[in-house]
PDB file of N, CA and C in Angstrom:
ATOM      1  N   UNK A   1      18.989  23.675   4.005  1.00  0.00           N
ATOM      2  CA  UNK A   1      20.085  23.126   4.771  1.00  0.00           C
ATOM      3  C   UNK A   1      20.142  21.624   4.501  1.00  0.00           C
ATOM      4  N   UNK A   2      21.231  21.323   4.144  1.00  0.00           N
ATOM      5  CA  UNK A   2      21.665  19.917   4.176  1.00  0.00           C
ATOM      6  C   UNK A   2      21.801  19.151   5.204  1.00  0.00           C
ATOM      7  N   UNK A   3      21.386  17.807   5.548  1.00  0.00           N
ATOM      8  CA  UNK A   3      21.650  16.960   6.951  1.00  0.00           C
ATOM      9  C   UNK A   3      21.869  15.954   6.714  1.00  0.00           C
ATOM     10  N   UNK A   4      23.254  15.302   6.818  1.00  0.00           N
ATOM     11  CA  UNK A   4      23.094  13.663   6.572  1.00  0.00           C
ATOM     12  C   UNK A   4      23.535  13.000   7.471  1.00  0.00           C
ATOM     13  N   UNK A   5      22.900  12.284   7.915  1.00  0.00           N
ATOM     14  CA  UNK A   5      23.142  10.895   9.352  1.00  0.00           C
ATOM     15  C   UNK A   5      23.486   9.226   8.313  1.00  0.00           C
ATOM     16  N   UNK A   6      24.734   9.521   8.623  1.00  0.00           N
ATOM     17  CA  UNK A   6      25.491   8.670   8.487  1.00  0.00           C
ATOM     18  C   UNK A   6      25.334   7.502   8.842  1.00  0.00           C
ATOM     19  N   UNK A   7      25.250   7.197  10.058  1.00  0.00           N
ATOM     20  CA  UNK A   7      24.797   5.729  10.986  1.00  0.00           C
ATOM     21  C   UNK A   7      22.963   5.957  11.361  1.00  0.00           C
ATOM     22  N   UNK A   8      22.009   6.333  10.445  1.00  0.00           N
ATOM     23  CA  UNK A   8      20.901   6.181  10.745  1.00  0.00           C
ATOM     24  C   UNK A   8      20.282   5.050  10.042  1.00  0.00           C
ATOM     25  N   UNK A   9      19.989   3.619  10.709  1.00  0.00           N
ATOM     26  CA  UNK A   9      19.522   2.705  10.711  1.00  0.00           C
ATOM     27  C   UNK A   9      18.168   2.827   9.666  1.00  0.00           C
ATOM     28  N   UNK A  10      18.748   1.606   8.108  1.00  0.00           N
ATOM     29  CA  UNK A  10      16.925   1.953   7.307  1.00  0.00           C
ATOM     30  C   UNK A  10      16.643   1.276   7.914  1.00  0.00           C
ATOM     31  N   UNK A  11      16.349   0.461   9.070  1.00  0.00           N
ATOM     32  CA  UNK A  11      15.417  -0.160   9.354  1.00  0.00           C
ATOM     33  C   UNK A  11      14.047   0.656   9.766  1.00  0.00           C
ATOM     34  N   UNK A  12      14.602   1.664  10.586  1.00  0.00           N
ATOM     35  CA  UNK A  12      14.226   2.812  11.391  1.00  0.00           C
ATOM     36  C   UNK A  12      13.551   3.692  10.727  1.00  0.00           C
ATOM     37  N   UNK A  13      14.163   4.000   9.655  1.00  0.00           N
ATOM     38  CA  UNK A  13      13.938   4.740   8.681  1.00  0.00           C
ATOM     39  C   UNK A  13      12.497   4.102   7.960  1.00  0.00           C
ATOM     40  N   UNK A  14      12.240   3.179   7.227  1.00  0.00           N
ATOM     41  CA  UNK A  14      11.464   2.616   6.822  1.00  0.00           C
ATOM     42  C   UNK A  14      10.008   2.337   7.800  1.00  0.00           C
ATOM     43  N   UNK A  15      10.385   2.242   9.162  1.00  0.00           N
ATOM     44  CA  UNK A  15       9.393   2.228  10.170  1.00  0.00           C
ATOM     45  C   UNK A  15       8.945   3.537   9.843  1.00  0.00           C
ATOM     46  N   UNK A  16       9.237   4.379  10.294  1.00  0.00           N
ATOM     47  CA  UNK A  16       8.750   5.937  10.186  1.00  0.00           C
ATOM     48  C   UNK A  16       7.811   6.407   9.252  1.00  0.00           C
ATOM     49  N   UNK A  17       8.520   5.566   8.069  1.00  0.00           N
ATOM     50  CA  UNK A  17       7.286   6.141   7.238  1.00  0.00           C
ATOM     51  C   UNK A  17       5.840   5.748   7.207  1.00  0.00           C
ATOM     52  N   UNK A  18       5.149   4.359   7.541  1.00  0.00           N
ATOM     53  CA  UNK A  18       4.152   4.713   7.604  1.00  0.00           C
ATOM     54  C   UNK A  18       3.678   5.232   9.016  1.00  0.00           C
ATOM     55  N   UNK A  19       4.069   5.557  10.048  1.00  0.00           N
ATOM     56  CA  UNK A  19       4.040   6.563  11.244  1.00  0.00           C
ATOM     57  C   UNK A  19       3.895   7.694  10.723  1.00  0.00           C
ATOM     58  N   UNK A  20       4.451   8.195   9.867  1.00  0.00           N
ATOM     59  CA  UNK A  20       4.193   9.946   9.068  1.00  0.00           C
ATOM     60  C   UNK A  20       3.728   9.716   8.191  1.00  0.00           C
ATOM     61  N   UNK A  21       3.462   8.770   7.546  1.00  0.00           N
ATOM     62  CA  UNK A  21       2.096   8.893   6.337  1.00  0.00           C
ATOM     63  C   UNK A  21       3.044   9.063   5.100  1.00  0.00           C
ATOM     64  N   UNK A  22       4.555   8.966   5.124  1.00  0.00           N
ATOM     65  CA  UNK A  22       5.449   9.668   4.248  1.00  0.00           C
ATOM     66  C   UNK A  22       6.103   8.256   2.931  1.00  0.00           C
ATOM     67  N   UNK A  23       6.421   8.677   1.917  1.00  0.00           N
ATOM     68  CA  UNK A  23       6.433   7.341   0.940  1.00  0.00           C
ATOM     69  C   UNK A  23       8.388   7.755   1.021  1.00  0.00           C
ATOM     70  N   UNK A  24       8.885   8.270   1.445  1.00  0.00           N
ATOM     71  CA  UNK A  24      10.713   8.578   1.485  1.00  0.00           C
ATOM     72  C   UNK A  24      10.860   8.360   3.254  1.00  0.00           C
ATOM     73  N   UNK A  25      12.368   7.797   2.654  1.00  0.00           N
ATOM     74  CA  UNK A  25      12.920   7.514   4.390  1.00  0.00           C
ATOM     75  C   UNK A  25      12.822   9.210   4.562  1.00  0.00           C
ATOM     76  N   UNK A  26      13.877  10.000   4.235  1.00  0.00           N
ATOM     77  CA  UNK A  26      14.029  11.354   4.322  1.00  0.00           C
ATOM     78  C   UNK A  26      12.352  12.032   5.193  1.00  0.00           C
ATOM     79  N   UNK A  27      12.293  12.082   3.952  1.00  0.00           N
ATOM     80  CA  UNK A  27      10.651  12.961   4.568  1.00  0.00           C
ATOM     81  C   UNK A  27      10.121  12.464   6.019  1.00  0.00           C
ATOM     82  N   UNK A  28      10.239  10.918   6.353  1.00  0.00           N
ATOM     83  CA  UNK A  28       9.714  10.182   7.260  1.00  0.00           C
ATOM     84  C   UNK A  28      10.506  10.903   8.044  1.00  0.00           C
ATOM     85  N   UNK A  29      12.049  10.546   8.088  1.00  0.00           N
ATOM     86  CA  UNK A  29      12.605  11.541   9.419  1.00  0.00           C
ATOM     87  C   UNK A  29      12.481  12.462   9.255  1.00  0.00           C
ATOM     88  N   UNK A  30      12.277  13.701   8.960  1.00  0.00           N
ATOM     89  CA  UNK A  30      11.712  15.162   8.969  1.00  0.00           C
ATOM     90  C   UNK A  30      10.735  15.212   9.729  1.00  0.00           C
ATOM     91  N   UNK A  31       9.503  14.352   9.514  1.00  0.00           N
ATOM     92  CA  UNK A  31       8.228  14.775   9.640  1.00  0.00           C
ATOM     93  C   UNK A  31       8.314  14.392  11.503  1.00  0.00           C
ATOM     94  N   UNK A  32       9.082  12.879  11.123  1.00  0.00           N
ATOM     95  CA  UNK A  32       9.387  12.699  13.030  1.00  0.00           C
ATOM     96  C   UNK A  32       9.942  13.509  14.122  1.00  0.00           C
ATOM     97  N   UNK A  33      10.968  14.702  13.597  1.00  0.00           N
ATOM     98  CA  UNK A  33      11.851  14.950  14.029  1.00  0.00           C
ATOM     99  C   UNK A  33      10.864  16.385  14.359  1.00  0.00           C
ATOM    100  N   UNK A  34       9.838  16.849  13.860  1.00  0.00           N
ATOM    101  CA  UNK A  34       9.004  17.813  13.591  1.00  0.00           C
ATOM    102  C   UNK A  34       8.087  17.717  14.628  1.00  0.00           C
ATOM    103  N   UNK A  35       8.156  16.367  14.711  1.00  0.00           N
ATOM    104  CA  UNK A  35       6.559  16.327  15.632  1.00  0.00           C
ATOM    105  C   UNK A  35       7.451  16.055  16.930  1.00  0.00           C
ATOM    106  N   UNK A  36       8.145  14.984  17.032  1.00  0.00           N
ATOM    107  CA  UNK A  36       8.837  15.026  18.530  1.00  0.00           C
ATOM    108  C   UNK A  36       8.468  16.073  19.550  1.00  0.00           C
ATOM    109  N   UNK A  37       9.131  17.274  19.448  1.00  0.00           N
ATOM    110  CA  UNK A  37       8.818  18.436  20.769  1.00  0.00           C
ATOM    111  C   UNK A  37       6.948  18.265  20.855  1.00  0.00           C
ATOM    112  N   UNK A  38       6.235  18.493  20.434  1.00  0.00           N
ATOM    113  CA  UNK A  38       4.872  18.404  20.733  1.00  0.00           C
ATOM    114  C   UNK A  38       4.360  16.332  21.253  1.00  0.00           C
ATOM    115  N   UNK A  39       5.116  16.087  21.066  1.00  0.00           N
ATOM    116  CA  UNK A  39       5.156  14.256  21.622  1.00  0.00           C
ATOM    117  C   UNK A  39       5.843  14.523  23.012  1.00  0.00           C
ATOM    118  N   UNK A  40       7.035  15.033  22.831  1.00  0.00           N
ATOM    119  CA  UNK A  40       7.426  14.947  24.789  1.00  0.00           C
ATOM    120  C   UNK A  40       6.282  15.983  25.324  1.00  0.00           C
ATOM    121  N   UNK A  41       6.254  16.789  24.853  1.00  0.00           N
ATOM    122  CA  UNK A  41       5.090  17.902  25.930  1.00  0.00           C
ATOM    123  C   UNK A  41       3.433  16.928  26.053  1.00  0.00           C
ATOM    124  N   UNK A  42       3.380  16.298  25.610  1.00  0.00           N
ATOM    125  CA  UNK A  42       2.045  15.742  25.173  1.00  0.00           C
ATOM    126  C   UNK A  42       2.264  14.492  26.324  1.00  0.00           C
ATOM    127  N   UNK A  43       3.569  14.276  26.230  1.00  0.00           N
ATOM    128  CA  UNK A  43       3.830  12.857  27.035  1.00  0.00           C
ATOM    129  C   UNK A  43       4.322  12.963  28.672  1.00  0.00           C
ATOM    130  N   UNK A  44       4.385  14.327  28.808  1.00  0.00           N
ATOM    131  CA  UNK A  44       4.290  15.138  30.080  1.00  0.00           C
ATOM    132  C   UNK A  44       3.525  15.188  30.454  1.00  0.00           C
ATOM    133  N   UNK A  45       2.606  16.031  29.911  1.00  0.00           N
ATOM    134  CA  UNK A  45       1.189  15.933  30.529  1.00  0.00           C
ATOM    135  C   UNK A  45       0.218  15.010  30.926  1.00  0.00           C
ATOM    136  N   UNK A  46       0.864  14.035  30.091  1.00  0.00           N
ATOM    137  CA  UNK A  46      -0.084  12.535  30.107  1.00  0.00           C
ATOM    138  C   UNK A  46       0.294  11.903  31.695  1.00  0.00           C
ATOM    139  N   UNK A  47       1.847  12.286  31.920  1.00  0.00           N
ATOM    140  CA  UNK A  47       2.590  11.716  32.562  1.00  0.00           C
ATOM    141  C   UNK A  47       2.215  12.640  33.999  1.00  0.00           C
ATOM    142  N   UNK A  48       1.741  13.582  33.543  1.00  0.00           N
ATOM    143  CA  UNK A  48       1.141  14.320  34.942  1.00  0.00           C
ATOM    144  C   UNK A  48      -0.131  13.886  35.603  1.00  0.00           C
ATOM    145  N   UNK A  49      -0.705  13.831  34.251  1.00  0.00           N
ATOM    146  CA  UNK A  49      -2.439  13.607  34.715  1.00  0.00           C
ATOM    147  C   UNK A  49      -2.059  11.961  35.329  1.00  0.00           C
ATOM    148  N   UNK A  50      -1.528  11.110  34.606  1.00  0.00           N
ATOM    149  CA  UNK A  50      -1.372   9.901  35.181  1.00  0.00           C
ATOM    150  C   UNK A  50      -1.489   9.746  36.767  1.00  0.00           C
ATOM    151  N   UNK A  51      -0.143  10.992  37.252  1.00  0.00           N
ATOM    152  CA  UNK A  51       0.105  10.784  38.447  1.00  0.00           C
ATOM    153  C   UNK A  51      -0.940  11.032  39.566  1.00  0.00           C
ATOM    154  N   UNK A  52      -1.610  12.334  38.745  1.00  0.00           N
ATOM    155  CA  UNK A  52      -2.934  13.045  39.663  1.00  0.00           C
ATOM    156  C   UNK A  52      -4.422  12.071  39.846  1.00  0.00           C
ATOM    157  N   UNK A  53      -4.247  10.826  38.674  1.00  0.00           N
ATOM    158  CA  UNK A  53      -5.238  10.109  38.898  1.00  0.00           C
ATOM    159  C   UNK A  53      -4.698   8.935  39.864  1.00  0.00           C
ATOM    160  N   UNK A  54      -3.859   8.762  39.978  1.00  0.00           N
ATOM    161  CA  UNK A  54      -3.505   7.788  40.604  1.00  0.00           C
ATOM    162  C   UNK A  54      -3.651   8.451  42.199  1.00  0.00           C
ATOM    163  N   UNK A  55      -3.174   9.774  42.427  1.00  0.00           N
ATOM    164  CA  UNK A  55      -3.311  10.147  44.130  1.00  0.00           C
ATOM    165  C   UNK A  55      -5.064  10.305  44.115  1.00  0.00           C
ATOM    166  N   UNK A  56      -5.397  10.532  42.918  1.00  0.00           N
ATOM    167  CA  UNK A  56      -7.145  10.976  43.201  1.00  0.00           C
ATOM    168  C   UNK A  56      -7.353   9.166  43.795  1.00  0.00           C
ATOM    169  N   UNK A  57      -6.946   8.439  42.744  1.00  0.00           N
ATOM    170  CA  UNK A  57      -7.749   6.854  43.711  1.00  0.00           C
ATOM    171  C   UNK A  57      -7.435   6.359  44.520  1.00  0.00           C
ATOM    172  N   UNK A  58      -6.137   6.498  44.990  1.00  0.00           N
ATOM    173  CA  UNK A  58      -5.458   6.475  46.406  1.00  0.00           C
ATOM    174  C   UNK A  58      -6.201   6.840  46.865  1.00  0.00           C
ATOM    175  N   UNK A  59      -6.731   8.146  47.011  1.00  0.00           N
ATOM    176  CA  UNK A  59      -7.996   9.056  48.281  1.00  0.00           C
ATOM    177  C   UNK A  59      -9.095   8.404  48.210  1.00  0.00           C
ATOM    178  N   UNK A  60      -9.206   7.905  46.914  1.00  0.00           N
ATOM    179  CA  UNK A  60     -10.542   7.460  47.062  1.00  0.00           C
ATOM    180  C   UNK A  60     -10.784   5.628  47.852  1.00  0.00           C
ATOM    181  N   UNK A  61     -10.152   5.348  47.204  1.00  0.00           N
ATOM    182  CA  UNK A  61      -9.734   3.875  47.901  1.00  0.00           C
ATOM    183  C   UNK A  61      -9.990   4.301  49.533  1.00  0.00           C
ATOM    184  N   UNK A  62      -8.871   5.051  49.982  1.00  0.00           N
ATOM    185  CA  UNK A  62      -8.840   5.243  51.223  1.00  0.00           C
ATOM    186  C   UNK A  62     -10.319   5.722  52.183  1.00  0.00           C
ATOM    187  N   UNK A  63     -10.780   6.582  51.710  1.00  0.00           N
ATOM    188  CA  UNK A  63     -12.116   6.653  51.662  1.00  0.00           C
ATOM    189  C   UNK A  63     -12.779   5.327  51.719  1.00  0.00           C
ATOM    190  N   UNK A  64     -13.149   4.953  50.686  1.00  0.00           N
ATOM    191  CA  UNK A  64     -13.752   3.791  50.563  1.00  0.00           C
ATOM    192  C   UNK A  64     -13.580   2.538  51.520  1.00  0.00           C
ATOM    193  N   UNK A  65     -12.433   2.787  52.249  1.00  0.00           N
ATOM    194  CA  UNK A  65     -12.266   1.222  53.097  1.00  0.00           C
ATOM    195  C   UNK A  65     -12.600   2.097  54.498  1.00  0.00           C
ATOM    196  N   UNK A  66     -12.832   3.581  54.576  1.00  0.00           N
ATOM    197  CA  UNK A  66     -12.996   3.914  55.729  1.00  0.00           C
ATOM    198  C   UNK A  66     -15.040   3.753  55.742  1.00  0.00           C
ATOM    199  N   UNK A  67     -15.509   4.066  54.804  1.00  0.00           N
ATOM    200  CA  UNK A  67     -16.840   4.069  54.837  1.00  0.00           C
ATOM    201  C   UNK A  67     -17.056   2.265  55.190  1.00  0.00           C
ATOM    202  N   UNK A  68     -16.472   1.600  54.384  1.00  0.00           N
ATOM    203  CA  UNK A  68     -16.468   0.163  54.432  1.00  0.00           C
ATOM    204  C   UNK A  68     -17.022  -0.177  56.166  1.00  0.00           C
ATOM    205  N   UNK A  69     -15.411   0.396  57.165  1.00  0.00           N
ATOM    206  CA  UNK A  69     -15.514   0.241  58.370  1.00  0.00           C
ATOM    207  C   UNK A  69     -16.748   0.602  58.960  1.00  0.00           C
ATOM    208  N   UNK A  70     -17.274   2.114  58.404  1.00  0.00           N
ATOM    209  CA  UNK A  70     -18.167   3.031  59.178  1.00  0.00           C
ATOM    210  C   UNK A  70     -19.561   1.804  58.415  1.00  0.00           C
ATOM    211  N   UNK A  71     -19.639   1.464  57.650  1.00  0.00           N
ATOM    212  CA  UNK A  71     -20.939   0.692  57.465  1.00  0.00           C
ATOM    213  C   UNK A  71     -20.795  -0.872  57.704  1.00  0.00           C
ATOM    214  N   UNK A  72     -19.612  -1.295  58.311  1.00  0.00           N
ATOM    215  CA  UNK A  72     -19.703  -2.958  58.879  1.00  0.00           C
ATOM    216  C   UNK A  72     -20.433  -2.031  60.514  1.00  0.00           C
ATOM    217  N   UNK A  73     -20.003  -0.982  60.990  1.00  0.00           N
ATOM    218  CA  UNK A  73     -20.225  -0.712  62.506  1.00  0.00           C
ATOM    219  C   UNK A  73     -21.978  -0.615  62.290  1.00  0.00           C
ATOM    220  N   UNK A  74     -22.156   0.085  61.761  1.00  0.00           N
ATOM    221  CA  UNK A  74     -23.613   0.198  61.115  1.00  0.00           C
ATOM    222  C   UNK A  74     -24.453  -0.778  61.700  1.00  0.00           C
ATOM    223  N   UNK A  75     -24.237  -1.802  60.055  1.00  0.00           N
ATOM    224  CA  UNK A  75     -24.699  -2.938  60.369  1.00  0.00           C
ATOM    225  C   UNK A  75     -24.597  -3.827  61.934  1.00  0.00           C
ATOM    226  N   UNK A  76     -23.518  -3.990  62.367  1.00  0.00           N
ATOM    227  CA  UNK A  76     -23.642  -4.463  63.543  1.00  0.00           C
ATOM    228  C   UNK A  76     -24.870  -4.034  64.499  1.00  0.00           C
ATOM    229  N   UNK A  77     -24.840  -2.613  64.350  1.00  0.00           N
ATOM    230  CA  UNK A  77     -25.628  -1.881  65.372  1.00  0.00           C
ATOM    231  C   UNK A  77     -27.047  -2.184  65.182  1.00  0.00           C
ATOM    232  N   UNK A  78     -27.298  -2.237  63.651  1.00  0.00           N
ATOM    233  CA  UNK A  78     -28.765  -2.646  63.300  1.00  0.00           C
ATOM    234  C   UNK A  78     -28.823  -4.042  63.964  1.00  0.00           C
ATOM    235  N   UNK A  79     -28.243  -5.273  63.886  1.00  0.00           N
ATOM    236  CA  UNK A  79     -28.704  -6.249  64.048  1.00  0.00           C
ATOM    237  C   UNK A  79     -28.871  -6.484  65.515  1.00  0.00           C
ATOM    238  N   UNK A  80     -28.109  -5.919  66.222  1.00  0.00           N
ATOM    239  CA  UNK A  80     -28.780  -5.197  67.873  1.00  0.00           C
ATOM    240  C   UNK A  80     -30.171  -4.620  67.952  1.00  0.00           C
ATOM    241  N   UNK A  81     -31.062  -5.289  67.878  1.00  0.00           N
ATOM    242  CA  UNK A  81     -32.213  -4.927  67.998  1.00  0.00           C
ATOM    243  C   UNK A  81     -33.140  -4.475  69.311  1.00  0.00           C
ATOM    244  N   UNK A  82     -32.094  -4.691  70.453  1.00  0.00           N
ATOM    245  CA  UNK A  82     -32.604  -3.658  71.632  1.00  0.00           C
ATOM    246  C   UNK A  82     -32.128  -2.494  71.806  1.00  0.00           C
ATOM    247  N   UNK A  83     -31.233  -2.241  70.925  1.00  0.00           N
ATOM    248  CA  UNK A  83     -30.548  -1.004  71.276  1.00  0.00           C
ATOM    249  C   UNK A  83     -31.792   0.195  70.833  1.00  0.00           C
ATOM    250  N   UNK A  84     -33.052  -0.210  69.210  1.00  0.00           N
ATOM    251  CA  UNK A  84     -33.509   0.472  69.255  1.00  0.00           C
ATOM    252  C   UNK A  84     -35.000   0.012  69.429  1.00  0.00           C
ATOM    253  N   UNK A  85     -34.869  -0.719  70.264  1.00  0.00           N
ATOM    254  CA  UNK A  85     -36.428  -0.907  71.003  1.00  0.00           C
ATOM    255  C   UNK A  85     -37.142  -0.032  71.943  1.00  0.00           C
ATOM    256  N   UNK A  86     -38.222  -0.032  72.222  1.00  0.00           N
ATOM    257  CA  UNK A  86     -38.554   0.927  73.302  1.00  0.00           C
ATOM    258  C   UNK A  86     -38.664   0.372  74.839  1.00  0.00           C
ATOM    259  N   UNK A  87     -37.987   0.869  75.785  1.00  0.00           N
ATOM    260  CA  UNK A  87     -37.434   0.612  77.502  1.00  0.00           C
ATOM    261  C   UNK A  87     -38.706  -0.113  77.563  1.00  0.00           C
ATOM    262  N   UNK A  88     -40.003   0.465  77.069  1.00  0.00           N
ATOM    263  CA  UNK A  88     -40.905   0.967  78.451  1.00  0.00           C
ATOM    264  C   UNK A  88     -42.214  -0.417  78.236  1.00  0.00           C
TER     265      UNK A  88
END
């Protein structure tokens, strides 16, 4: 099958090729146009995991400033030193 793009920029063209390893504009867009669908799915997923790490450190953050609280109370309590003395 024949394909010709009329208004396709050599600038563009010439980029591509060393991106595909390819020594022709032609081949360069082929090889791009080839790999694309496995680049958006690839860039989905990336774009997923991104999001799932970002709510994972949200939780964790959140966490973290709650232990923060639970070990400033801590400390306070330690430096109360009658609280664990003995009455008697």
């Amino acid at each position: 099958m024949l394909v010709k793009i009329a208004d396709f920029p050599d600038d563009l063209a010439e980029a591509l090729k060393p991106e595909t390893g390819t020594r022709t504009a032609s081949k360069a867009v082929l090889v791009a146009a080839q790999r694309y669908p496995g680049l958006v799915s690839q860039v989905k997923r990336q774009q997923l995991e991104i999001s799932q790490l970002r709510d994972q450190l949200s939780h964790m953050q959140l966490t973290m400033k709650s232990l923060n609280n639970v070990c400033r109370q801590i400390s306070e309590l330690a430096g109360q030193g009658d609280i664990f003395s003995d009455p008697s």
